[in-house]
PDB file of N, CA and C in Angstrom:
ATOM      1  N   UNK A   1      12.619 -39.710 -16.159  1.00  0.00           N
ATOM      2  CA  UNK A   1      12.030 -38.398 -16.351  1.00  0.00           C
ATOM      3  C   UNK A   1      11.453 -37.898 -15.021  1.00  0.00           C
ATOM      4  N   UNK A   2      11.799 -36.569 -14.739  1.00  0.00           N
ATOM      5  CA  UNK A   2      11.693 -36.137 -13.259  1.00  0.00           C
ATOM      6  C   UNK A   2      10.110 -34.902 -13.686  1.00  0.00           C
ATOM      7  N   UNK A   3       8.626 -35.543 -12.976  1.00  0.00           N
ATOM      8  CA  UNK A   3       8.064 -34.504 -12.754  1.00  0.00           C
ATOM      9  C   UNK A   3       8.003 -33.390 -11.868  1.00  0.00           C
ATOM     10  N   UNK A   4       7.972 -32.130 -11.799  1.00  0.00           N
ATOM     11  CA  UNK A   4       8.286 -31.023 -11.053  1.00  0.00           C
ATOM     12  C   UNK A   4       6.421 -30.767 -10.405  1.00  0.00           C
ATOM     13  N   UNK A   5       6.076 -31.232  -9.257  1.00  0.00           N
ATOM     14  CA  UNK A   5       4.981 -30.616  -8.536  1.00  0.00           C
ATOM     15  C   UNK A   5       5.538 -29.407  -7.980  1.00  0.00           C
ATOM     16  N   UNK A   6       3.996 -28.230  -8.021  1.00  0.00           N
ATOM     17  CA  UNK A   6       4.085 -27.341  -7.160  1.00  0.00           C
ATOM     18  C   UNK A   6       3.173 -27.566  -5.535  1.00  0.00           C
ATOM     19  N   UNK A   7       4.291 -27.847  -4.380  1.00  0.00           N
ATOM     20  CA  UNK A   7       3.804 -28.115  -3.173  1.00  0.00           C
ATOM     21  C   UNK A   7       3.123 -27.097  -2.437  1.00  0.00           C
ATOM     22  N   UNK A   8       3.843 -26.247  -2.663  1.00  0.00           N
ATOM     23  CA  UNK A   8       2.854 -24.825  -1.930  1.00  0.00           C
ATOM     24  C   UNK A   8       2.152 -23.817  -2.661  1.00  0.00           C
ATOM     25  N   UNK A   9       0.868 -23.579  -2.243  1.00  0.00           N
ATOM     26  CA  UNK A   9       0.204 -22.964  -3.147  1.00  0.00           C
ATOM     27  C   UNK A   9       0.657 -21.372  -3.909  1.00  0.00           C
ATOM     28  N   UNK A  10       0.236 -20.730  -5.039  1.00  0.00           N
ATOM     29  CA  UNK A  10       1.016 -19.942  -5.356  1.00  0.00           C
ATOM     30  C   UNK A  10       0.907 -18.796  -4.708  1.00  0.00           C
ATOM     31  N   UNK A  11       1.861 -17.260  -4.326  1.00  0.00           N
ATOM     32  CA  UNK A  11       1.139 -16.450  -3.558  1.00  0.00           C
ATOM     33  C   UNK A  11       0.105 -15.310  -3.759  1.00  0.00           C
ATOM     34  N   UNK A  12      -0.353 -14.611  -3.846  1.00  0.00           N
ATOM     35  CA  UNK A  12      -0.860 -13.316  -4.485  1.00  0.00           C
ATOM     36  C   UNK A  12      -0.470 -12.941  -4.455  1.00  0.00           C
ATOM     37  N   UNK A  13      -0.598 -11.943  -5.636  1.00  0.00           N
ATOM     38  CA  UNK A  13      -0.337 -10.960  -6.442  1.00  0.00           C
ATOM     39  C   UNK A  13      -0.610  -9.361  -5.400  1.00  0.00           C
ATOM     40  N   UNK A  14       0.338  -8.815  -6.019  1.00  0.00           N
ATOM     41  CA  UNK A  14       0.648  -7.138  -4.460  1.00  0.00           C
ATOM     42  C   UNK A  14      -0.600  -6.848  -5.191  1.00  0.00           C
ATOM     43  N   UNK A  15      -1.475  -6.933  -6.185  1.00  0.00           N
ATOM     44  CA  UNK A  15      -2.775  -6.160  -6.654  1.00  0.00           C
ATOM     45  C   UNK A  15      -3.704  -6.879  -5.733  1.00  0.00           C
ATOM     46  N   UNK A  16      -3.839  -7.844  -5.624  1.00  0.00           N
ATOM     47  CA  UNK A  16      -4.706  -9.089  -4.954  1.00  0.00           C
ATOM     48  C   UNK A  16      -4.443  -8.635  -3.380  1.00  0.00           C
ATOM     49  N   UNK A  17      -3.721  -8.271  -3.131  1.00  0.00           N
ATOM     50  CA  UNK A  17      -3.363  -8.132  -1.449  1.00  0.00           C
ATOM     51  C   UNK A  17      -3.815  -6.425  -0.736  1.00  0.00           C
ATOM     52  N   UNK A  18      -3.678  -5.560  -2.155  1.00  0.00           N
ATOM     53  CA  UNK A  18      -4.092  -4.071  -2.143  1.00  0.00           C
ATOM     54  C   UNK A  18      -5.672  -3.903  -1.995  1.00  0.00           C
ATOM     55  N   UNK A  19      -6.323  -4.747  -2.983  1.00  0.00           N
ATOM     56  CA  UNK A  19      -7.922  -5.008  -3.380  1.00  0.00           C
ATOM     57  C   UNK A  19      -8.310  -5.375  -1.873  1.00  0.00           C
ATOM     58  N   UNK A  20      -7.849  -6.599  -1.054  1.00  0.00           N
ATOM     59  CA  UNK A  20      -8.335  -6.895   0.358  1.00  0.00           C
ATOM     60  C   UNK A  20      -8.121  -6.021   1.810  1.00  0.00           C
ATOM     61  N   UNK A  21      -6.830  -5.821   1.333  1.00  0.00           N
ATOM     62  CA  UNK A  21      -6.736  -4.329   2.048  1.00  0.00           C
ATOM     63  C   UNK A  21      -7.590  -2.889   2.478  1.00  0.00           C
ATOM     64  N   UNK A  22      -7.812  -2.704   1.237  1.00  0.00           N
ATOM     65  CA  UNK A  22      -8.608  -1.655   1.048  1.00  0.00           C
ATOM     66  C   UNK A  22     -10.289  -1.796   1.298  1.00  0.00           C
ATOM     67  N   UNK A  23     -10.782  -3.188   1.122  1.00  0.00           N
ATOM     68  CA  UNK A  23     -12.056  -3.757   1.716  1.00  0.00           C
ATOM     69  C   UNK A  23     -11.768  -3.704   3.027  1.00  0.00           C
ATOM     70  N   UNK A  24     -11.068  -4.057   4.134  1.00  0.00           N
ATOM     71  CA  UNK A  24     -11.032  -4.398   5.373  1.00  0.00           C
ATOM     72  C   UNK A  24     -10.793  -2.604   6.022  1.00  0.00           C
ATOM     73  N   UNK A  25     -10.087  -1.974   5.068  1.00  0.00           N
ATOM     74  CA  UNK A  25      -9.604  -0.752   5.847  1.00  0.00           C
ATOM     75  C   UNK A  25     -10.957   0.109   5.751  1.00  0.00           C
ATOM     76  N   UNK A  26     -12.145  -0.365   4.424  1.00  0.00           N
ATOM     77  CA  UNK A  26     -13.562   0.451   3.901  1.00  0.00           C
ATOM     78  C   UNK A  26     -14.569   0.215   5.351  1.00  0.00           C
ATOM     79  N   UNK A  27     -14.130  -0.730   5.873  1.00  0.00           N
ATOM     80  CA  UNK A  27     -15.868  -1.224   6.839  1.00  0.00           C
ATOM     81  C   UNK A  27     -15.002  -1.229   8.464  1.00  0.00           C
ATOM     82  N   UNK A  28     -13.354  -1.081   8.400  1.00  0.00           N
ATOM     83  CA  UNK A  28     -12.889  -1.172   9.947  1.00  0.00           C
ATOM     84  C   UNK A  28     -13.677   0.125  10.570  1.00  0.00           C
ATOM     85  N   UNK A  29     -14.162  -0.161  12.021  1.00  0.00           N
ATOM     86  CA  UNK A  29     -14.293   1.237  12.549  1.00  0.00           C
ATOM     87  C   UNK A  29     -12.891   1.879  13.380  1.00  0.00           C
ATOM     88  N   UNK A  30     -12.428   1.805  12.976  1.00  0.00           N
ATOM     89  CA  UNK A  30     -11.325   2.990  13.536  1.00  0.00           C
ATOM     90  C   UNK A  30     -11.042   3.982  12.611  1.00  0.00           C
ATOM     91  N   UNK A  31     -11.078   3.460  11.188  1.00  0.00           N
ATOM     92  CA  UNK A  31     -10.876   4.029   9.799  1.00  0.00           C
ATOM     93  C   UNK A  31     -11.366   5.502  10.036  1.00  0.00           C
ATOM     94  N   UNK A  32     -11.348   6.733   9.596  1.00  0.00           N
ATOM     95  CA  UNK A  32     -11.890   7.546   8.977  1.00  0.00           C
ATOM     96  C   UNK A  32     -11.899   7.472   7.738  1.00  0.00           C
ATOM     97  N   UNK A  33     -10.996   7.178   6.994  1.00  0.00           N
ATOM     98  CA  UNK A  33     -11.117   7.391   5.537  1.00  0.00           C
ATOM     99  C   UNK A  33      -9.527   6.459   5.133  1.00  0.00           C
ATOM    100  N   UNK A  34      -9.614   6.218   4.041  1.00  0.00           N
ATOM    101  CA  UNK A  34      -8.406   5.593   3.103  1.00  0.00           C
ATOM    102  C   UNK A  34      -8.573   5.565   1.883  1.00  0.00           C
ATOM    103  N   UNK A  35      -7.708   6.059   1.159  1.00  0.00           N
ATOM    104  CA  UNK A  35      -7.069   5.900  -0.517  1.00  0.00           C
ATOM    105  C   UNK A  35      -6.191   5.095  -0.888  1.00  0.00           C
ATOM    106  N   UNK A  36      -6.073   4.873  -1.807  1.00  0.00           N
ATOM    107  CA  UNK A  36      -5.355   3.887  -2.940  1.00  0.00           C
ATOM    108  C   UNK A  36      -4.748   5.492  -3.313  1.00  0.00           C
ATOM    109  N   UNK A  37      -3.607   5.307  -3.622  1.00  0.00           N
ATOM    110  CA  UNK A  37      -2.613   6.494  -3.576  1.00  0.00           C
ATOM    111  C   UNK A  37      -1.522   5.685  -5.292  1.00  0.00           C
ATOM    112  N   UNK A  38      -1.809   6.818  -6.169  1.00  0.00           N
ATOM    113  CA  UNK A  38      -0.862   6.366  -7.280  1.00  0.00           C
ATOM    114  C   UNK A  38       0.232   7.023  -7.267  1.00  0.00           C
ATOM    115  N   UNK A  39       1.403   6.526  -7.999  1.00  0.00           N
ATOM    116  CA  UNK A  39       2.759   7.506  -7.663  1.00  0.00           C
ATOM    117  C   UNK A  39       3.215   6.950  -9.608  1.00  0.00           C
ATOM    118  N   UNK A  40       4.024   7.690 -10.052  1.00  0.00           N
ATOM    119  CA  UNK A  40       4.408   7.198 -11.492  1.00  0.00           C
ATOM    120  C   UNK A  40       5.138   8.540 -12.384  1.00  0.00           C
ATOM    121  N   UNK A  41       5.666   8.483 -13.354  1.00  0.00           N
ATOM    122  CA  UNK A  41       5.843   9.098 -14.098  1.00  0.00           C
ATOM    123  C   UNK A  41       4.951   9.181 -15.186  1.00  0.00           C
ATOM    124  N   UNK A  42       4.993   9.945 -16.661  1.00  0.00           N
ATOM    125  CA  UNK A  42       4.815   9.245 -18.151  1.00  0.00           C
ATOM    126  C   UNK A  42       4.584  10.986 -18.591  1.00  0.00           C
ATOM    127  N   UNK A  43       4.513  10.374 -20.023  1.00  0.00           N
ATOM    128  CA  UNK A  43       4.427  12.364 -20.742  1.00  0.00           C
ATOM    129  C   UNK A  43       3.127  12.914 -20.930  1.00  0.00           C
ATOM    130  N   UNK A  44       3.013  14.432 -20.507  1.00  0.00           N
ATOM    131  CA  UNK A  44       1.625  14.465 -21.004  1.00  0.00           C
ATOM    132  C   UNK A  44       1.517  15.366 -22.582  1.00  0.00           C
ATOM    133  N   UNK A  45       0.954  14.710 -23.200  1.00  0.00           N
ATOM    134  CA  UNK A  45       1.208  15.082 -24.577  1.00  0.00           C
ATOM    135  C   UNK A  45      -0.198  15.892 -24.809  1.00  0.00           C
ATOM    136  N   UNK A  46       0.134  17.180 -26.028  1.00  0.00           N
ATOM    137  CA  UNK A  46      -0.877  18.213 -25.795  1.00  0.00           C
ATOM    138  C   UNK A  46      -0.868  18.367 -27.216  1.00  0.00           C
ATOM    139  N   UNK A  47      -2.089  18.850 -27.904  1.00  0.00           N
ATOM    140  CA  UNK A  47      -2.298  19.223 -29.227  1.00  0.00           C
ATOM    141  C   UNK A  47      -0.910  20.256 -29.784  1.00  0.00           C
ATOM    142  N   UNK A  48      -0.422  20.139 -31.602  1.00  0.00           N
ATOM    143  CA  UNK A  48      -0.035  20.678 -31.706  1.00  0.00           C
ATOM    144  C   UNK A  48       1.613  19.697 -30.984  1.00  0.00           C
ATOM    145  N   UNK A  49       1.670  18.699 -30.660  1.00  0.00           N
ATOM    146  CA  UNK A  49       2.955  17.587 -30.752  1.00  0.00           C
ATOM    147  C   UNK A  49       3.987  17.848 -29.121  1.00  0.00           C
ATOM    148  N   UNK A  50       3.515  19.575 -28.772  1.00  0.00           N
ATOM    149  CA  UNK A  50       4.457  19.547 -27.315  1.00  0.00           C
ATOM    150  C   UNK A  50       3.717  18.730 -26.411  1.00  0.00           C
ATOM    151  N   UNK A  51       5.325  18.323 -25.681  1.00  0.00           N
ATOM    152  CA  UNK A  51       4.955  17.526 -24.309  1.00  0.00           C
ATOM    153  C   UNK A  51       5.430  17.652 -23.061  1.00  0.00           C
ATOM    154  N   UNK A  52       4.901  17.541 -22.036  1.00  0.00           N
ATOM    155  CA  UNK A  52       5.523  17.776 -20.800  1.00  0.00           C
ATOM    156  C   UNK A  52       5.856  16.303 -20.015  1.00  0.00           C
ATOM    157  N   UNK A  53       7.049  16.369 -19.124  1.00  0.00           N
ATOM    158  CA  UNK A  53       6.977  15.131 -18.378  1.00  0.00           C
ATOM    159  C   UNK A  53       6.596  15.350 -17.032  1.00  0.00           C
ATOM    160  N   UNK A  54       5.574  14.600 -16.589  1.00  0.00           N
ATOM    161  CA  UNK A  54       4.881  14.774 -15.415  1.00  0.00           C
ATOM    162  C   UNK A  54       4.996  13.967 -14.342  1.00  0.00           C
ATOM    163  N   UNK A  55       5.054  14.071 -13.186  1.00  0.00           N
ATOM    164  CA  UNK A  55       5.549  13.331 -12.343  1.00  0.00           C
ATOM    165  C   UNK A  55       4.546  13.006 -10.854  1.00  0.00           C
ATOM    166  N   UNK A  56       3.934  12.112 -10.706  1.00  0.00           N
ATOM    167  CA  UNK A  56       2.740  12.295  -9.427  1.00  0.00           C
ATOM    168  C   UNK A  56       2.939  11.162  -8.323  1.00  0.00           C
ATOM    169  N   UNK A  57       2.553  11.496  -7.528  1.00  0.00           N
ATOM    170  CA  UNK A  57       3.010  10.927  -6.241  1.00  0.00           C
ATOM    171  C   UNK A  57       4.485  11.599  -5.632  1.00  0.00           C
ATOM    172  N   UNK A  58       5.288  10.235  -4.588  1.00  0.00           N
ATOM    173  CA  UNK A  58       6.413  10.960  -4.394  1.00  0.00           C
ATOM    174  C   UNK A  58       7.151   9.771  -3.952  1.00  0.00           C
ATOM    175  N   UNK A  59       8.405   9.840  -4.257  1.00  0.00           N
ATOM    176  CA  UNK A  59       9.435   8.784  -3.541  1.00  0.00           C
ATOM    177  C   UNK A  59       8.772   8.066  -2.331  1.00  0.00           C
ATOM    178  N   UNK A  60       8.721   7.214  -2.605  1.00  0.00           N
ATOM    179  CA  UNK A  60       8.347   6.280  -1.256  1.00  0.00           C
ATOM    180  C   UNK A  60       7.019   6.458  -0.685  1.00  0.00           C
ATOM    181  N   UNK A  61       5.822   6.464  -1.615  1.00  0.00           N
ATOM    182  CA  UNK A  61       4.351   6.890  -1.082  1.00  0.00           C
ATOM    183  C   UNK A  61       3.625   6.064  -1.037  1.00  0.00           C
ATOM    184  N   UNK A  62       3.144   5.359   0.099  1.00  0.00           N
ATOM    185  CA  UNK A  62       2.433   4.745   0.539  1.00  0.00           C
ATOM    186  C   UNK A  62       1.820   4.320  -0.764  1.00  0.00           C
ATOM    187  N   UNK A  63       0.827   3.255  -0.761  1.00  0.00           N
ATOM    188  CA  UNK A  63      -0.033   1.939  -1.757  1.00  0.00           C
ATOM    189  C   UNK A  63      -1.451   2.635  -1.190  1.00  0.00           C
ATOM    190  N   UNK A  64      -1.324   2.803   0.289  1.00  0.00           N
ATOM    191  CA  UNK A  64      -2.390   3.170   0.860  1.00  0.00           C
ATOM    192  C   UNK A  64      -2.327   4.757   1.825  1.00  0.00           C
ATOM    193  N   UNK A  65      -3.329   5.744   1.614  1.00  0.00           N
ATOM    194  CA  UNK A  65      -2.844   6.815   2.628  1.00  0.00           C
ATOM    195  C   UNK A  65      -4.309   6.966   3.578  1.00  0.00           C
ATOM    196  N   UNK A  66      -4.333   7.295   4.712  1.00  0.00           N
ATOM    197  CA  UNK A  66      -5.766   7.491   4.997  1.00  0.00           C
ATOM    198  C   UNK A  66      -5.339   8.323   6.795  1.00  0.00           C
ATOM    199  N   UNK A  67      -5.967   8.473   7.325  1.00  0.00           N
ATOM    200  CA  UNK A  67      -6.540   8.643   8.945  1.00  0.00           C
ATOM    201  C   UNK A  67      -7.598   7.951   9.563  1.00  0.00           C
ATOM    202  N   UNK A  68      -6.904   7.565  10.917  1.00  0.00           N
ATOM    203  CA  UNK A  68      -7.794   7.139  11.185  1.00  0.00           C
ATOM    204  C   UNK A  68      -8.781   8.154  12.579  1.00  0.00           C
ATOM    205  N   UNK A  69      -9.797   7.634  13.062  1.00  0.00           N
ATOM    206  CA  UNK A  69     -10.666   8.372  13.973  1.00  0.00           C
ATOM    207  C   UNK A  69      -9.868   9.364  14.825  1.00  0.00           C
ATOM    208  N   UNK A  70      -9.057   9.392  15.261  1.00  0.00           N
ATOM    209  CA  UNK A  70      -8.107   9.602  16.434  1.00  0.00           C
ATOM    210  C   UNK A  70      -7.165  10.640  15.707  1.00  0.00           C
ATOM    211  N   UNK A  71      -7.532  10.924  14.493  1.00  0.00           N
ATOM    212  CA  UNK A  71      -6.298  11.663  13.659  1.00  0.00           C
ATOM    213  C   UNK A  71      -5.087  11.643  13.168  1.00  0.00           C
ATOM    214  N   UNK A  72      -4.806  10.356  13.558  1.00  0.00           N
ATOM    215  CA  UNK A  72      -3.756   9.482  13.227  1.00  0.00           C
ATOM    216  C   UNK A  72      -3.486   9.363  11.467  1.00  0.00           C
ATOM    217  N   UNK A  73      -2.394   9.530  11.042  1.00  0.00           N
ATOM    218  CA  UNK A  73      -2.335   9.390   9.618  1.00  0.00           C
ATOM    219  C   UNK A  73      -1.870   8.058   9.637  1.00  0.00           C
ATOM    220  N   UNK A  74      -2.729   7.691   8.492  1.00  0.00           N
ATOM    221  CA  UNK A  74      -2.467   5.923   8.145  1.00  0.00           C
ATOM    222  C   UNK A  74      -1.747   5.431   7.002  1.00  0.00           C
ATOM    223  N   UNK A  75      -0.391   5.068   6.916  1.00  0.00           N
ATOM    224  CA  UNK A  75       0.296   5.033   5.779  1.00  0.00           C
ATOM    225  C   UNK A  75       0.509   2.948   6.129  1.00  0.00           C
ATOM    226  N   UNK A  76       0.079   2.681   4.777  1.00  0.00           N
ATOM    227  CA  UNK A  76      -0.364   0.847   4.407  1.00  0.00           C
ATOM    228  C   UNK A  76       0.877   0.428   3.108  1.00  0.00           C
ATOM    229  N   UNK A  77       1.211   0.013   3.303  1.00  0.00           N
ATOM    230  CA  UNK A  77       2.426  -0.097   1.836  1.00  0.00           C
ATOM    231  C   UNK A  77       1.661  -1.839   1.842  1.00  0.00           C
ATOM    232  N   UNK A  78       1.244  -1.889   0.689  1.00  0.00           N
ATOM    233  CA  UNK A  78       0.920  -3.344   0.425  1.00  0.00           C
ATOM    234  C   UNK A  78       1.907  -4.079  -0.623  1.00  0.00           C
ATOM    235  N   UNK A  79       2.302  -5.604  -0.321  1.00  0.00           N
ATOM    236  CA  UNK A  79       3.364  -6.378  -0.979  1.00  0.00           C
ATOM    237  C   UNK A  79       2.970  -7.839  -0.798  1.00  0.00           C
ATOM    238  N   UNK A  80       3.528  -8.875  -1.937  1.00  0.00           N
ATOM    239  CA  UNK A  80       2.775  -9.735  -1.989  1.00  0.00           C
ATOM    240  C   UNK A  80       3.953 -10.334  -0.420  1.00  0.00           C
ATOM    241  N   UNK A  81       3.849 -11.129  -0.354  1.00  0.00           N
ATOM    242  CA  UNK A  81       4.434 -12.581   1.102  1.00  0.00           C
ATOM    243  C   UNK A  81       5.979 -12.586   0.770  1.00  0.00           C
ATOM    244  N   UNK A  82       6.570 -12.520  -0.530  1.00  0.00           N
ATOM    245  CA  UNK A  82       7.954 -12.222  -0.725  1.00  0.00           C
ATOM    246  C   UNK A  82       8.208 -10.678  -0.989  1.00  0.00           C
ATOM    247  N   UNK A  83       7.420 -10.152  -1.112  1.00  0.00           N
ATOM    248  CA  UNK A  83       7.759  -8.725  -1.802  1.00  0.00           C
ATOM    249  C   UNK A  83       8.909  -7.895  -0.730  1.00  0.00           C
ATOM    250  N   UNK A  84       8.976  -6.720  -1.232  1.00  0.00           N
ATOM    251  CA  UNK A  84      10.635  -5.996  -0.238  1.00  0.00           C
ATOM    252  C   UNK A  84      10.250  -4.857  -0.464  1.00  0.00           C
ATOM    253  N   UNK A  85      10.067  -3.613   0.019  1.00  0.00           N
ATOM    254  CA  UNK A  85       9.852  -2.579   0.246  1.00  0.00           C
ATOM    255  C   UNK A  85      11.420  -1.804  -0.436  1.00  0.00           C
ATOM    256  N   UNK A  86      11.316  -0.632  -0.578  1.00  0.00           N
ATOM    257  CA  UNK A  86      12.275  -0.026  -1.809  1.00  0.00           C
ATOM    258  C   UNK A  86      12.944   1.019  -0.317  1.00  0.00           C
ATOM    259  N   UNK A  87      13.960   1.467   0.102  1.00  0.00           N
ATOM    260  CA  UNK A  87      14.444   2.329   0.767  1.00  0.00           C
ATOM    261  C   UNK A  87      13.412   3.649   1.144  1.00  0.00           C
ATOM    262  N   UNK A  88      13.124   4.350   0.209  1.00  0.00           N
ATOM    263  CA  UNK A  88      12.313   5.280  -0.089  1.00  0.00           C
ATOM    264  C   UNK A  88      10.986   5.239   0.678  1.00  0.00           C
ATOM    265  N   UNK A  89      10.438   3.792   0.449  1.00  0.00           N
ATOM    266  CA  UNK A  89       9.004   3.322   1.286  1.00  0.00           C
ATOM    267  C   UNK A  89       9.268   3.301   2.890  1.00  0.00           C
ATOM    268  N   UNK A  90      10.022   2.380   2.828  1.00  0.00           N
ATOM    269  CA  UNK A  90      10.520   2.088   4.498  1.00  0.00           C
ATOM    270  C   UNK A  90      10.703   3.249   5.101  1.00  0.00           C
ATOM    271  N   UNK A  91      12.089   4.192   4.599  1.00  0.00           N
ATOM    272  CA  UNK A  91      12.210   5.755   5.330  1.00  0.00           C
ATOM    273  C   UNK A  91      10.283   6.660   5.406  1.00  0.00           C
ATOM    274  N   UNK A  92       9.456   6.247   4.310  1.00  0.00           N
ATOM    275  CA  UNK A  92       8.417   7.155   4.713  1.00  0.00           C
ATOM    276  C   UNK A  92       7.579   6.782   5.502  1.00  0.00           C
ATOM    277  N   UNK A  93       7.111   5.092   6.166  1.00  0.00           N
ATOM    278  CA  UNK A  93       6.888   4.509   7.011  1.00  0.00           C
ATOM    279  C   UNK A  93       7.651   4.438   8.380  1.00  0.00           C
ATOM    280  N   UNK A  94       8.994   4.729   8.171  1.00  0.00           N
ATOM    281  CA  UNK A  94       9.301   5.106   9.491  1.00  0.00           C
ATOM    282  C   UNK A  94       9.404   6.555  10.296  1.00  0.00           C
ATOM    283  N   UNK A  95       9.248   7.542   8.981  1.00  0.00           N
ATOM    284  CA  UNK A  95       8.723   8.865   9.294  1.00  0.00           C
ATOM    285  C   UNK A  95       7.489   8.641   9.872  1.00  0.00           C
ATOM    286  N   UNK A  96       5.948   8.204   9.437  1.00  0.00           N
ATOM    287  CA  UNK A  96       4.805   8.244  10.003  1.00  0.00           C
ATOM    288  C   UNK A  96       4.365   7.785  11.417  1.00  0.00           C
ATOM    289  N   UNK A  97       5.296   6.914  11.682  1.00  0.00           N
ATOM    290  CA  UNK A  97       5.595   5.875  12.751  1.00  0.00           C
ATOM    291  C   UNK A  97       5.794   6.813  13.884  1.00  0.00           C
ATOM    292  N   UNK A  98       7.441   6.971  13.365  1.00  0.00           N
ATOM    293  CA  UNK A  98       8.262   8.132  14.460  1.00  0.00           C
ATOM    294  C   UNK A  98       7.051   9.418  14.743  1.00  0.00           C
ATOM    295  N   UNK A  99       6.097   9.777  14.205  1.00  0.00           N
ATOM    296  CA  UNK A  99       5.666  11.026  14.618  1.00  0.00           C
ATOM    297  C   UNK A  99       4.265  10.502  14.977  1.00  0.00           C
ATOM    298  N   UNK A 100       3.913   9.705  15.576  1.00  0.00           N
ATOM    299  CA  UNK A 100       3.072   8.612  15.967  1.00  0.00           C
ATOM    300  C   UNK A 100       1.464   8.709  15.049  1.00  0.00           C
ATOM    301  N   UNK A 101       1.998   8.100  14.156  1.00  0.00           N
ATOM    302  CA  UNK A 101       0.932   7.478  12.924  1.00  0.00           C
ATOM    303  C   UNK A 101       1.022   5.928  13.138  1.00  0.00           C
ATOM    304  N   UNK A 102       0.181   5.166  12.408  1.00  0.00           N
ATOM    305  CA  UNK A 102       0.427   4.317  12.199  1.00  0.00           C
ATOM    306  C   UNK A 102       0.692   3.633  10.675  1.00  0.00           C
ATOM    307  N   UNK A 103       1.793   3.013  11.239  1.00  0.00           N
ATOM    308  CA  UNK A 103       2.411   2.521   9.429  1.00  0.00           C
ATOM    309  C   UNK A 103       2.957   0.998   9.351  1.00  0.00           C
ATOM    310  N   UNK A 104       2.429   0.410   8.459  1.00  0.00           N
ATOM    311  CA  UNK A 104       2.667  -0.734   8.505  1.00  0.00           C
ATOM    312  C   UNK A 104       3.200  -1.224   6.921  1.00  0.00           C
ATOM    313  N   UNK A 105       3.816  -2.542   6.812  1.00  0.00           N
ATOM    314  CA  UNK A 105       3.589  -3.077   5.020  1.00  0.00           C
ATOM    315  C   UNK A 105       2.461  -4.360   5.693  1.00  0.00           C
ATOM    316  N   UNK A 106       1.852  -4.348   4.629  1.00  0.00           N
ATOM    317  CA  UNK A 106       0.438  -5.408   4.695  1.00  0.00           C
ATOM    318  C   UNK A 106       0.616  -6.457   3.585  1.00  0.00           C
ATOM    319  N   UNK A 107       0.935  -7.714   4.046  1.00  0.00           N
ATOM    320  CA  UNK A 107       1.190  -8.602   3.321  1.00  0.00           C
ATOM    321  C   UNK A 107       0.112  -9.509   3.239  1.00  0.00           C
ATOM    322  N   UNK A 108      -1.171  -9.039   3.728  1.00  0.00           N
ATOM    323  CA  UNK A 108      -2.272 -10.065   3.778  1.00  0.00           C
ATOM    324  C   UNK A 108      -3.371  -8.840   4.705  1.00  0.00           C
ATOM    325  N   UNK A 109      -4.630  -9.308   4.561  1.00  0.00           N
ATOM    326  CA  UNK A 109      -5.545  -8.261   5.388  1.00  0.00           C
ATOM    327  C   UNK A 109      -5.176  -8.410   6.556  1.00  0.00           C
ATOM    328  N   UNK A 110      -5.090  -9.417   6.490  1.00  0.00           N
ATOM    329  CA  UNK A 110      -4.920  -9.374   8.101  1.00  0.00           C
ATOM    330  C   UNK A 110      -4.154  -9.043   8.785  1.00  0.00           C
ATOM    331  N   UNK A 111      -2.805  -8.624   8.539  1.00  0.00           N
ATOM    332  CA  UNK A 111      -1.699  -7.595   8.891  1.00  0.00           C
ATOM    333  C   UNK A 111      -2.658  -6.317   9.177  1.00  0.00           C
ATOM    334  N   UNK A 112      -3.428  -5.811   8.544  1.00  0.00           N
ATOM    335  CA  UNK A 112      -4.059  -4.500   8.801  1.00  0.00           C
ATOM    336  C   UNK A 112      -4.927  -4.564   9.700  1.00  0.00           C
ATOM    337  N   UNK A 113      -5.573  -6.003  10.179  1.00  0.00           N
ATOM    338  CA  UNK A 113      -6.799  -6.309  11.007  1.00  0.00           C
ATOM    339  C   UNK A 113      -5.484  -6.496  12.862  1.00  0.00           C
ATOM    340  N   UNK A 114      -4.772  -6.701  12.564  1.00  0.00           N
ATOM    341  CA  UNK A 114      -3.933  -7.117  13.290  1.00  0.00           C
ATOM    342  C   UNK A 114      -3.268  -5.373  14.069  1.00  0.00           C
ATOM    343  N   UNK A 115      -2.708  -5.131  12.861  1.00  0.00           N
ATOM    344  CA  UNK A 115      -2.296  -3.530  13.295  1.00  0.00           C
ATOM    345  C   UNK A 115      -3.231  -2.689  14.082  1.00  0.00           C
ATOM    346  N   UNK A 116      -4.474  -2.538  13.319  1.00  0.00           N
ATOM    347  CA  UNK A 116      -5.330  -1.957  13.922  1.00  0.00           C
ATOM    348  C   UNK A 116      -6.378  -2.122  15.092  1.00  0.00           C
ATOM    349  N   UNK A 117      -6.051  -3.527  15.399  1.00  0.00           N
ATOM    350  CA  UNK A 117      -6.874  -4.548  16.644  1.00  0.00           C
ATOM    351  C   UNK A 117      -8.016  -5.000  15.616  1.00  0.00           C
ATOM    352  N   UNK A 118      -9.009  -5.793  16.309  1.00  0.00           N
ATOM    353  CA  UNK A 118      -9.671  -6.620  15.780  1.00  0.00           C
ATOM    354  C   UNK A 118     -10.994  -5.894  16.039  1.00  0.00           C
ATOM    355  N   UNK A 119     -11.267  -5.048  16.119  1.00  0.00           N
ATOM    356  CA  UNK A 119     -12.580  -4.754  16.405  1.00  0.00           C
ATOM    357  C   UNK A 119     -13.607  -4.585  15.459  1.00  0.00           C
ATOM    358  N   UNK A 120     -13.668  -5.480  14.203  1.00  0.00           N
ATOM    359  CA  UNK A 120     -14.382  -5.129  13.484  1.00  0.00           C
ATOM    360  C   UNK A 120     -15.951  -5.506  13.362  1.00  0.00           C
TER     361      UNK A 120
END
């Protein structure tokens, strides 16, 4: 009988990696500001049984949107250590990039402590 150990620890969760993110991006000083940015579909249902389908965010929108001091727009796509970015994400991170923002995917805070230098 063959027991199966797990050798490497398990990774976090893209919620777990967004939550640390968003602490490190709250107290960095370069930050001006940052959001947690939702994107989704679903119906909005109204008295009387009509419904509309509503649609918020946009193809490929950042996890994270913000500026930083310098006026720089800050686009953060957070993913767990295996995660993969969707076409849509990547093209809007390399839009922010190309027009000199800074844009990164953050697979750990410290990708963002890293991006942004260490000066915290």
């Amino acid at each position: 009988m063959s027991t199966r150990f797990r050798l490497t620890p398990p990774e976090p969760r893209e919620a777990q990696v967004l939550r640390a993110v968003l602490q490190v991006l709250a107290h960095h000083p370069r930050v001006a500001w940052a959001h947690r940015m939702q994107s989704g579909a679903g119906r909005l249902v109204r008295k009387g049984g009509a419904s509309q389908f509503l649609r918020f965010g946009f193809p490929g929108c950042p996890d994270v949107l913000g500026q930083l001091r310098t006026g720089q727009v800050l686009a953060v796509e957070c993913k767990r250590p295996s995660g993969k970015t969707t076409d849509e994400q990547a093209a809007f991170l390399r839009l922010v990039a190309d027009h000199g923002g800074v844009a990164l995917v953050a697979r750990s805070a410290d990708d963002v402590v890293a991006a942004l230098g260490g000066n915290q």
